[in-house]
Protein backbone atom coordinates (compact mmCIF):
# COMPACT_ATOMS: atom_id res chain seq x y z
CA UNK A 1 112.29 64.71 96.04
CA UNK A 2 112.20 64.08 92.37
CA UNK A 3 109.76 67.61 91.89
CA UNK A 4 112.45 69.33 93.65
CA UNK A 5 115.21 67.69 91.52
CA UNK A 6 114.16 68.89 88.67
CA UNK A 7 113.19 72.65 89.85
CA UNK A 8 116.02 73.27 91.74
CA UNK A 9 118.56 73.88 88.75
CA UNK A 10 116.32 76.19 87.24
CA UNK A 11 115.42 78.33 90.12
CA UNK A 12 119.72 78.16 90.84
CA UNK A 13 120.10 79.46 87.71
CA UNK A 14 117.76 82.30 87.81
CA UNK A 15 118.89 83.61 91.17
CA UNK A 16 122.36 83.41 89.73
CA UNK A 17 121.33 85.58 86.06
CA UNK A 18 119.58 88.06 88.54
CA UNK A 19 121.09 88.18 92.18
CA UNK A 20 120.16 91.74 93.09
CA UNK A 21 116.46 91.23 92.21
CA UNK A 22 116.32 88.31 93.55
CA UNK A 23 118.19 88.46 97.01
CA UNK A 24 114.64 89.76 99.35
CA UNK A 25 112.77 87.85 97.34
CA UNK A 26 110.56 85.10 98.96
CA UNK A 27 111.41 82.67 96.91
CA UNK A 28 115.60 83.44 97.40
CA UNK A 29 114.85 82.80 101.20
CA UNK A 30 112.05 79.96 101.36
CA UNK A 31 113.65 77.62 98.20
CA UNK A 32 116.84 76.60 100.68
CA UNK A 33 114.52 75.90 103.52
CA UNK A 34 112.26 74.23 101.58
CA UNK A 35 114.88 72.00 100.45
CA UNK A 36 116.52 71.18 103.63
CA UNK A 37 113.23 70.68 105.04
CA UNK A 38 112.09 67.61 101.94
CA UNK A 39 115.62 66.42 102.22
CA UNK A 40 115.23 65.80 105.91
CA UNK A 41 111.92 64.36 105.53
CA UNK A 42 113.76 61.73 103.19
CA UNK A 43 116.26 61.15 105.36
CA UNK A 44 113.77 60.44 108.39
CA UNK A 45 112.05 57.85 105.98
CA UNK A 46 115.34 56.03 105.48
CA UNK A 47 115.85 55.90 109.23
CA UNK A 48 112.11 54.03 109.42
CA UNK A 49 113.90 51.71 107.49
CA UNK A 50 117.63 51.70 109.00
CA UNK A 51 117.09 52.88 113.01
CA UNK A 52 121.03 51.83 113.71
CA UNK A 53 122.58 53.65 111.13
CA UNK A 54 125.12 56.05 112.24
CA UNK A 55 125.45 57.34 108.68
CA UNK A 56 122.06 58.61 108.39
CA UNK A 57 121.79 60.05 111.77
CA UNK A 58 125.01 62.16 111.66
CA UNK A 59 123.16 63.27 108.30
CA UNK A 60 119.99 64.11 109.63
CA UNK A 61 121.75 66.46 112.49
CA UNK A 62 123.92 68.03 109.91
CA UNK A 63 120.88 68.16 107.46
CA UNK A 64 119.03 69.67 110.95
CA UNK A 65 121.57 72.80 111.53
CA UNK A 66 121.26 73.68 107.77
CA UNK A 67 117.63 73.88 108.00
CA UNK A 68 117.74 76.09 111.00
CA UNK A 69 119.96 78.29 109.80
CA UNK A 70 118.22 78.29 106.70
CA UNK A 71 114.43 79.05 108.60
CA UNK A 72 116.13 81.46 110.94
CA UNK A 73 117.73 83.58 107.45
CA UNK A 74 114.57 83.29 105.99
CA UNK A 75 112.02 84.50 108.94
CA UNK A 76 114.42 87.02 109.65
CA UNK A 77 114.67 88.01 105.72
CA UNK A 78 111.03 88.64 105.44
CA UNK A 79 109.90 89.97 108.68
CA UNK A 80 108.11 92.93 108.20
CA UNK A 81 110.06 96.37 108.60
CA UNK A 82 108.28 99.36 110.07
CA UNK A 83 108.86 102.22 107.91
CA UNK A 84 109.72 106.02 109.15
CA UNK A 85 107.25 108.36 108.80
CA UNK A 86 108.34 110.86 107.12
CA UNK A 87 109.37 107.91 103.93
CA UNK A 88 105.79 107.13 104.35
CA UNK A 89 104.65 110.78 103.66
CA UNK A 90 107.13 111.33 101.13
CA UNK A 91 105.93 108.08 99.26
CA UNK A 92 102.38 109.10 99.15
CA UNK A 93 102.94 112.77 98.70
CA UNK A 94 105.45 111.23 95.69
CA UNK A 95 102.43 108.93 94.58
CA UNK A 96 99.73 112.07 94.43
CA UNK A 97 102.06 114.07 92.75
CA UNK A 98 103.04 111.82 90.19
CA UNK A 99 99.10 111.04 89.77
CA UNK A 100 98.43 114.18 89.41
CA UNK A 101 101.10 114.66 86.66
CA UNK A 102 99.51 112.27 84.50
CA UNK A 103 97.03 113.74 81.71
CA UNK A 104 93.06 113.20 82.80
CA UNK A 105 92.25 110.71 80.04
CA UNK A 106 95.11 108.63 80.95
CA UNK A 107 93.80 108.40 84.94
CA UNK A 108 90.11 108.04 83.60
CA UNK A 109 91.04 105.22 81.27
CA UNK A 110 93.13 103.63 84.32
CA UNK A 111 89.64 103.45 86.10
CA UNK A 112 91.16 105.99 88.88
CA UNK A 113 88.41 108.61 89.88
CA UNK A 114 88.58 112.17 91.50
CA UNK A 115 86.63 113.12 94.54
């Protein structure tokens, strides 16, 4: 818990300077999860300790449906997307022209060789 303590506030912040290039990114989706799943962990070690106690329990079921909602965003979030075919073509025919654009010492020195 204490690792996560002290991360946390900085990975918060960074997703808050940068929220568009950070929304897909794994770390937007898994850091929640993550989270959820260390504080529920915790929370199962108390009970070890304290079996009876009502307080912990209702937490660990409310600490529960955060951590599936958080797993289900998250799987969902970076589940791979078939692409269309034709964006496919257009992406490589994109890439070849753009390589092709680029002066021959500059795709020599970039170790890229022609056939």
């Amino acid at each position: 818990m204490r690792e996560y303590r002290l991360i946390m506030p900085l990975m918060a912040r960074q997703i808050r300077e940068h929220p568009v290039a950070g929304r897909d990114q794994d770390l937007v989706l898994l850091v929640p999860a993550r989270s959820a799943g260390a504080l529920r962990q915790h929370v199962d070690a108390l009970l070890v300790d304290e079996p009876a106690s009502r307080a912990l329990k209702r937490a660990r079921e409310e600490i529960d449906t955060v951590f599936r909602a958080w797993c289900h965003r998250a799987e969902t979030g970076l589940r791979p997307r078939t692409l269309p075919l034709a964006r496919t073509a257009g992406y490589q025919v994109e890439t070849a022209l753009a390589l092709a654009s680029l002066p021959s010492t500059t795709v020599a020195s970039e170790g890229v060789r022609g056939g």
